[in-house]
PDB file of N, CA and C in Angstrom:
ATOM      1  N   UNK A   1     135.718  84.715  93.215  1.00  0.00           N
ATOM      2  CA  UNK A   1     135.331  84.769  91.821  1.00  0.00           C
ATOM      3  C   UNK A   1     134.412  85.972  91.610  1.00  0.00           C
ATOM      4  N   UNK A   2     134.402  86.620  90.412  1.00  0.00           N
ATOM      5  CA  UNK A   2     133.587  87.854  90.215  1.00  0.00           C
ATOM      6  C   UNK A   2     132.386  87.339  90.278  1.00  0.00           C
ATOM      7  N   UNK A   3     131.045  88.068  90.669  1.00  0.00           N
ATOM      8  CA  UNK A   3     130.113  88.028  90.473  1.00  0.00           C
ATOM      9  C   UNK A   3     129.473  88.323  89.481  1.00  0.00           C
ATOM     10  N   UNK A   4     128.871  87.582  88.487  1.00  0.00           N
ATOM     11  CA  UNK A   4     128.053  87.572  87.082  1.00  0.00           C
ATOM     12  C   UNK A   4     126.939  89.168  87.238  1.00  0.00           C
ATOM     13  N   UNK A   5     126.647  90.157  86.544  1.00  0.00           N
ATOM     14  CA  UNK A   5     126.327  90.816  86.427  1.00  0.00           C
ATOM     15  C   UNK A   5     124.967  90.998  86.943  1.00  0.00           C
ATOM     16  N   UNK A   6     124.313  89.916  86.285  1.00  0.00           N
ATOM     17  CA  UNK A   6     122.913  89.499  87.138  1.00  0.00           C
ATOM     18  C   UNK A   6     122.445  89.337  87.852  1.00  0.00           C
ATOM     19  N   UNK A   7     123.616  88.598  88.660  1.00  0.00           N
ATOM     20  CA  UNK A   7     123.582  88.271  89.848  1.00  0.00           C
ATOM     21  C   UNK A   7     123.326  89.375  90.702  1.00  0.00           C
ATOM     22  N   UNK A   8     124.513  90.438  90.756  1.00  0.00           N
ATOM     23  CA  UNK A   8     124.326  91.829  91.176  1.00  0.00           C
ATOM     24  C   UNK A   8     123.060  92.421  90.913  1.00  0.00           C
ATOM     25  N   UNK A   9     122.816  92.348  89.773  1.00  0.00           N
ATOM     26  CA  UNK A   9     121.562  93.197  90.148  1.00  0.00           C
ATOM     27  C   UNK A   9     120.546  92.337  90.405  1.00  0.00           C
ATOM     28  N   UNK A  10     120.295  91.422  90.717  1.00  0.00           N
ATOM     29  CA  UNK A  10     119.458  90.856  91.357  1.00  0.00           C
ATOM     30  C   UNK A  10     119.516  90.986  92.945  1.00  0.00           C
ATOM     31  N   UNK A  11     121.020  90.922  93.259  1.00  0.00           N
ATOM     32  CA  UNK A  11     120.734  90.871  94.858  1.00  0.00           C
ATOM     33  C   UNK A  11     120.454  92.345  95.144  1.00  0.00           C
ATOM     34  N   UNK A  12     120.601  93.718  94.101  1.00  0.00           N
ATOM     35  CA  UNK A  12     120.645  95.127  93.944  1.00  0.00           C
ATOM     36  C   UNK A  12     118.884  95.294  94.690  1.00  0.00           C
ATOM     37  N   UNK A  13     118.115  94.443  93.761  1.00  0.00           N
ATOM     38  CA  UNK A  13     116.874  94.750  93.353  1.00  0.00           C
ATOM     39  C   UNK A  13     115.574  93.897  94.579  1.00  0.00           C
ATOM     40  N   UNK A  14     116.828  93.241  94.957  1.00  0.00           N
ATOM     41  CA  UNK A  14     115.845  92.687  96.681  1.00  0.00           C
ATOM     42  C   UNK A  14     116.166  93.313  97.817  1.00  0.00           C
ATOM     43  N   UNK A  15     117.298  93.884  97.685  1.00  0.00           N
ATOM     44  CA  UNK A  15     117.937  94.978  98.474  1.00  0.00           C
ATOM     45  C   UNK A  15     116.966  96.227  98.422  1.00  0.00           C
ATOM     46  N   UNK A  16     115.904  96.629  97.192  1.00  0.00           N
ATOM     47  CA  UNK A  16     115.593  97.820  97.273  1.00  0.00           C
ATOM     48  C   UNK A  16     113.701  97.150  97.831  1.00  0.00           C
ATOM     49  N   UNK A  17     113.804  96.010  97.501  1.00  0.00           N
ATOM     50  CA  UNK A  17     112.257  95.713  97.399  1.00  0.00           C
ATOM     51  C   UNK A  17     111.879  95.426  98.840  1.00  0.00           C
ATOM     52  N   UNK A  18     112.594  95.122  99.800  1.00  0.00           N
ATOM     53  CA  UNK A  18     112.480  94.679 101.411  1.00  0.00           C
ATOM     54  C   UNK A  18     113.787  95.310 102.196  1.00  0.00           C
ATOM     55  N   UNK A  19     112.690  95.890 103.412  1.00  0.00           N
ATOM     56  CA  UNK A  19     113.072  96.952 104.787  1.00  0.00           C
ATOM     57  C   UNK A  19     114.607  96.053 104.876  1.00  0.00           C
ATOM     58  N   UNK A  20     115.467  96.870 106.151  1.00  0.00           N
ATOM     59  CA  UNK A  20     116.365  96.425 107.180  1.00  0.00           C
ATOM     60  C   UNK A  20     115.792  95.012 107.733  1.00  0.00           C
ATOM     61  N   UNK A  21     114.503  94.866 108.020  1.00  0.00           N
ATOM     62  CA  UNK A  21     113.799  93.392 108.336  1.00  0.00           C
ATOM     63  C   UNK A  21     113.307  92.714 107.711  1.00  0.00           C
ATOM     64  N   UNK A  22     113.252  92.857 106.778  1.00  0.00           N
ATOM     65  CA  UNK A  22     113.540  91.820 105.421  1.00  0.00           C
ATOM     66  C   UNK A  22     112.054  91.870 105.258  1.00  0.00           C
ATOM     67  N   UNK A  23     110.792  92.888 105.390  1.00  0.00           N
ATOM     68  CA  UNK A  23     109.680  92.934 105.085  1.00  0.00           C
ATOM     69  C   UNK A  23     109.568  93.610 103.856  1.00  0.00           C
ATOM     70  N   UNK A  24     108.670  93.666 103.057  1.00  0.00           N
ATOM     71  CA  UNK A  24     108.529  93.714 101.758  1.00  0.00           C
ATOM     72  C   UNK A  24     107.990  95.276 102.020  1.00  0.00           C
ATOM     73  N   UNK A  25     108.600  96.257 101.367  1.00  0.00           N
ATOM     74  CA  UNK A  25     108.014  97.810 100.883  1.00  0.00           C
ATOM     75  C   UNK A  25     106.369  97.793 100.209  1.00  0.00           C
ATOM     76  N   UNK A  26     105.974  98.743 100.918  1.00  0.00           N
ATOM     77  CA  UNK A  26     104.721  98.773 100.871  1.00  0.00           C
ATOM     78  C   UNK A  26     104.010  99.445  99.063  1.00  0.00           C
ATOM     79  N   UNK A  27     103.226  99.129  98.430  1.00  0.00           N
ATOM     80  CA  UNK A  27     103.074  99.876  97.019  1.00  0.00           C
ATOM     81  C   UNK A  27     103.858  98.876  95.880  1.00  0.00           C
ATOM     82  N   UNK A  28     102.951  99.179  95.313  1.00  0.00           N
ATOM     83  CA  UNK A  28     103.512  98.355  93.997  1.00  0.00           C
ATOM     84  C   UNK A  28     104.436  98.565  93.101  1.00  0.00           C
ATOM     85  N   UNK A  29     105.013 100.103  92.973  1.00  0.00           N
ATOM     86  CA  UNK A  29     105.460 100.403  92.851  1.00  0.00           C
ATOM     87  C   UNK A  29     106.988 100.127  92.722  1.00  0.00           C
ATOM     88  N   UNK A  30     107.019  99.960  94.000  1.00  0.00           N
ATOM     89  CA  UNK A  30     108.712  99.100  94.666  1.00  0.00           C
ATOM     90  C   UNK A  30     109.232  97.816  93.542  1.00  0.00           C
ATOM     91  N   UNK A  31     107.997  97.556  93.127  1.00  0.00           N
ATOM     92  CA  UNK A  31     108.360  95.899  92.420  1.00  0.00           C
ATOM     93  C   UNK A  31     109.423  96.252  91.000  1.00  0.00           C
ATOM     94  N   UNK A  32     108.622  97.316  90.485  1.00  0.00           N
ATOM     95  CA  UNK A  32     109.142  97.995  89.228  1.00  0.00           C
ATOM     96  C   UNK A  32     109.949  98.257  88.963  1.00  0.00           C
ATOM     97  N   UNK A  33     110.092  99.248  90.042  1.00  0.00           N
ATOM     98  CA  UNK A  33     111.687 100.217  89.957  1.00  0.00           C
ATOM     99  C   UNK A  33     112.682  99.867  90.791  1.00  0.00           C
ATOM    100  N   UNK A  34     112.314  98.549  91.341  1.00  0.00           N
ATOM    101  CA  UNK A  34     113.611  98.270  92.261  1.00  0.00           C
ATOM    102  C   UNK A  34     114.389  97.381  90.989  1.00  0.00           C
ATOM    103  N   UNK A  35     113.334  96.876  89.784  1.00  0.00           N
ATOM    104  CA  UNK A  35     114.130  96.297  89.140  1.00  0.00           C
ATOM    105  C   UNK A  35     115.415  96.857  87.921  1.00  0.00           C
ATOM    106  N   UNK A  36     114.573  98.091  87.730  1.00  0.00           N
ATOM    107  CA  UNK A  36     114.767  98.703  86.957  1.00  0.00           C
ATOM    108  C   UNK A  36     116.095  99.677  88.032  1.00  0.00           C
ATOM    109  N   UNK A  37     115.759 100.200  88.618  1.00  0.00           N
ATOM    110  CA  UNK A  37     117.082 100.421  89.664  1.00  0.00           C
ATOM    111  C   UNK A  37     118.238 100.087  89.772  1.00  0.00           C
ATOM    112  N   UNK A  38     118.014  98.326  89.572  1.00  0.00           N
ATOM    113  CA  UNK A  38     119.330  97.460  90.161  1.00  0.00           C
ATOM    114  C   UNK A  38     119.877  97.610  89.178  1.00  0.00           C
ATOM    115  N   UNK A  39     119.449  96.909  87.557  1.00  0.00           N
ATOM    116  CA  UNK A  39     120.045  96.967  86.651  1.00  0.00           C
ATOM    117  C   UNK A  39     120.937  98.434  86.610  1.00  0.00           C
ATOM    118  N   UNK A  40     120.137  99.455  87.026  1.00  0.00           N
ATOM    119  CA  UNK A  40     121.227 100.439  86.109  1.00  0.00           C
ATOM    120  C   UNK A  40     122.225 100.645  87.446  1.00  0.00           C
ATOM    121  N   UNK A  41     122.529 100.543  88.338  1.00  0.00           N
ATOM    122  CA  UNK A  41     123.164 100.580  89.479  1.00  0.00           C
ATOM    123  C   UNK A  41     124.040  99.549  89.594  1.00  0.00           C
ATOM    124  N   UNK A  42     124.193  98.429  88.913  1.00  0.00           N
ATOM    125  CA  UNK A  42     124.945  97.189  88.384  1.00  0.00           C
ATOM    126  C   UNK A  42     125.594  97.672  87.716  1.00  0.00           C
ATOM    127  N   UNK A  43     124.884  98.437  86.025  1.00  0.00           N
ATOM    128  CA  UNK A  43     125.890  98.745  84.959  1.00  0.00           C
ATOM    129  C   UNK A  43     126.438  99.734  85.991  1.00  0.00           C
ATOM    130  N   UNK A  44     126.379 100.660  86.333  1.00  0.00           N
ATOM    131  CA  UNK A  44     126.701 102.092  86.926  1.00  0.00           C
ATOM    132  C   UNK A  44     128.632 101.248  87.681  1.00  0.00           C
ATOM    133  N   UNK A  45     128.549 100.362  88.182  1.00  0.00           N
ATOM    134  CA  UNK A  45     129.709  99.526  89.056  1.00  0.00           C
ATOM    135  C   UNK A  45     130.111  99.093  88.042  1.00  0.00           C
ATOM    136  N   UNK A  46     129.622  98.441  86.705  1.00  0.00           N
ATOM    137  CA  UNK A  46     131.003  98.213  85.740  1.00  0.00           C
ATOM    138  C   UNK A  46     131.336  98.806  85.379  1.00  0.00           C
ATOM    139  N   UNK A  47     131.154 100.239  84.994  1.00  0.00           N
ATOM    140  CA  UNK A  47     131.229 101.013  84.102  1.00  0.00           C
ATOM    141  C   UNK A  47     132.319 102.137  85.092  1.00  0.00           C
ATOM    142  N   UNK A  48     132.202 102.055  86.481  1.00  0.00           N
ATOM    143  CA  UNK A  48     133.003 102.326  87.161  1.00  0.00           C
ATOM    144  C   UNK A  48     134.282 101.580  87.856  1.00  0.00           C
ATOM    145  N   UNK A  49     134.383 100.745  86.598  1.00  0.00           N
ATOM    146  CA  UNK A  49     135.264  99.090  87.288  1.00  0.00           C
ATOM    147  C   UNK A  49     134.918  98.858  88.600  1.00  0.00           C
ATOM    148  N   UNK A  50     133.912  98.734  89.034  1.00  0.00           N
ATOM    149  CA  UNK A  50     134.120  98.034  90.354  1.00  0.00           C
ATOM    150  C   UNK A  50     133.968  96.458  90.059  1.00  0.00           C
ATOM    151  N   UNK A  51     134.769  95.576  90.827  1.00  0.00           N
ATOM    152  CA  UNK A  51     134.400  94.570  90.789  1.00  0.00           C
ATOM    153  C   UNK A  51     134.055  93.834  92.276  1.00  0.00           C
ATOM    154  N   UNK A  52     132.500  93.358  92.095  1.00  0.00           N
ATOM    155  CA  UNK A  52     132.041  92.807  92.852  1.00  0.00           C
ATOM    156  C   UNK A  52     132.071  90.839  92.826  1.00  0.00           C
ATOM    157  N   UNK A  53     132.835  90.535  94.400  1.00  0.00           N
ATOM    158  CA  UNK A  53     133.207  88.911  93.804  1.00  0.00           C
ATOM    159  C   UNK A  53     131.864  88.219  94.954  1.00  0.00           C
ATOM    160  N   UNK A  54     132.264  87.249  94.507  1.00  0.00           N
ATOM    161  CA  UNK A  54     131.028  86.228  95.096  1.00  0.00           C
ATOM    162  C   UNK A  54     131.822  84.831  95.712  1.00  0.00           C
ATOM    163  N   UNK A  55     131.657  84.747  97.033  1.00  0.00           N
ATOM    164  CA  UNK A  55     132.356  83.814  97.895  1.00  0.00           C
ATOM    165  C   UNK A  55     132.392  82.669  96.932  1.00  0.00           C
ATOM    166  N   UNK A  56     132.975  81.333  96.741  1.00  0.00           N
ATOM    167  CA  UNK A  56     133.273  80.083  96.544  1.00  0.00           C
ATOM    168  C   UNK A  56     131.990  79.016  97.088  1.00  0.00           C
ATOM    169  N   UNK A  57     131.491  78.252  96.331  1.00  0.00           N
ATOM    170  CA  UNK A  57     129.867  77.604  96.915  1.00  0.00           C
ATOM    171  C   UNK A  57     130.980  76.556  97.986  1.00  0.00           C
ATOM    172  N   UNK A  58     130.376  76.410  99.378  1.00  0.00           N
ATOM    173  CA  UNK A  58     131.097  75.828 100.472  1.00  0.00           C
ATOM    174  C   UNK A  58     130.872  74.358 100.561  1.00  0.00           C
ATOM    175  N   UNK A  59     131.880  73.317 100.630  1.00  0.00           N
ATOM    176  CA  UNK A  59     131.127  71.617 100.387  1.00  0.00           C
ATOM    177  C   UNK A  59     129.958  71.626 101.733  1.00  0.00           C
ATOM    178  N   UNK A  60     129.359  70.759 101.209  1.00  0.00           N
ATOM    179  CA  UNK A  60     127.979  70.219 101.697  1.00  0.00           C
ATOM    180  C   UNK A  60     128.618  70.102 103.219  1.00  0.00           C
ATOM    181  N   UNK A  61     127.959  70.269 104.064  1.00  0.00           N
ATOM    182  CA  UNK A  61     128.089  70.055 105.784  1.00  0.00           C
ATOM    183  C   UNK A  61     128.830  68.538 105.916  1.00  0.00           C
ATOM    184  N   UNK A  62     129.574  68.353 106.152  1.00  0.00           N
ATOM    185  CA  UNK A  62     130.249  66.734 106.574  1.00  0.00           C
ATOM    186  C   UNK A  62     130.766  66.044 105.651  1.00  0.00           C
ATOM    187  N   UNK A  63     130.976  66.820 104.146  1.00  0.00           N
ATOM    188  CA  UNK A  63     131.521  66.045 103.400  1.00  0.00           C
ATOM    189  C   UNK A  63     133.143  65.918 103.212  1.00  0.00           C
ATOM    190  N   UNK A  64     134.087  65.238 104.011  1.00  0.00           N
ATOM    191  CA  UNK A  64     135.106  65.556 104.054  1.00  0.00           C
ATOM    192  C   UNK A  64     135.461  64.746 105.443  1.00  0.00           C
TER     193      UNK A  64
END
């Protein structure tokens, strides 16, 4: 299923805010413009048709 726009740039904008080790970028800075980043780097992929999909939510462990 496609991924909702938001979504993207949300996962865009934690992607820019924390390292390869998932530690948080140093400066306050990072908080701002990673948000402001994602968003336009989101539109930037529709606007280039890309479509980004998002796996299927998986049933609960043992239900089945």
């Amino acid at each position: 299923m496609p991924a909702d726009p938001a979504d993207v740039a949300s996962a865009l904008a934690y992607a820019l805010r924390f390292d390869e080790r998932g530690r948080p970028r140093r400066g306050s800075v990072w908080e701002m413009a990673a948000a402001l980043l994602a968003e336009q780097l989101a539109a930037q992929l529709e606007r280039a048709n890309f479509v980004v999909m998002r796996k299927a939510p998986q049933p609960p462990h043992g239900a089945g």
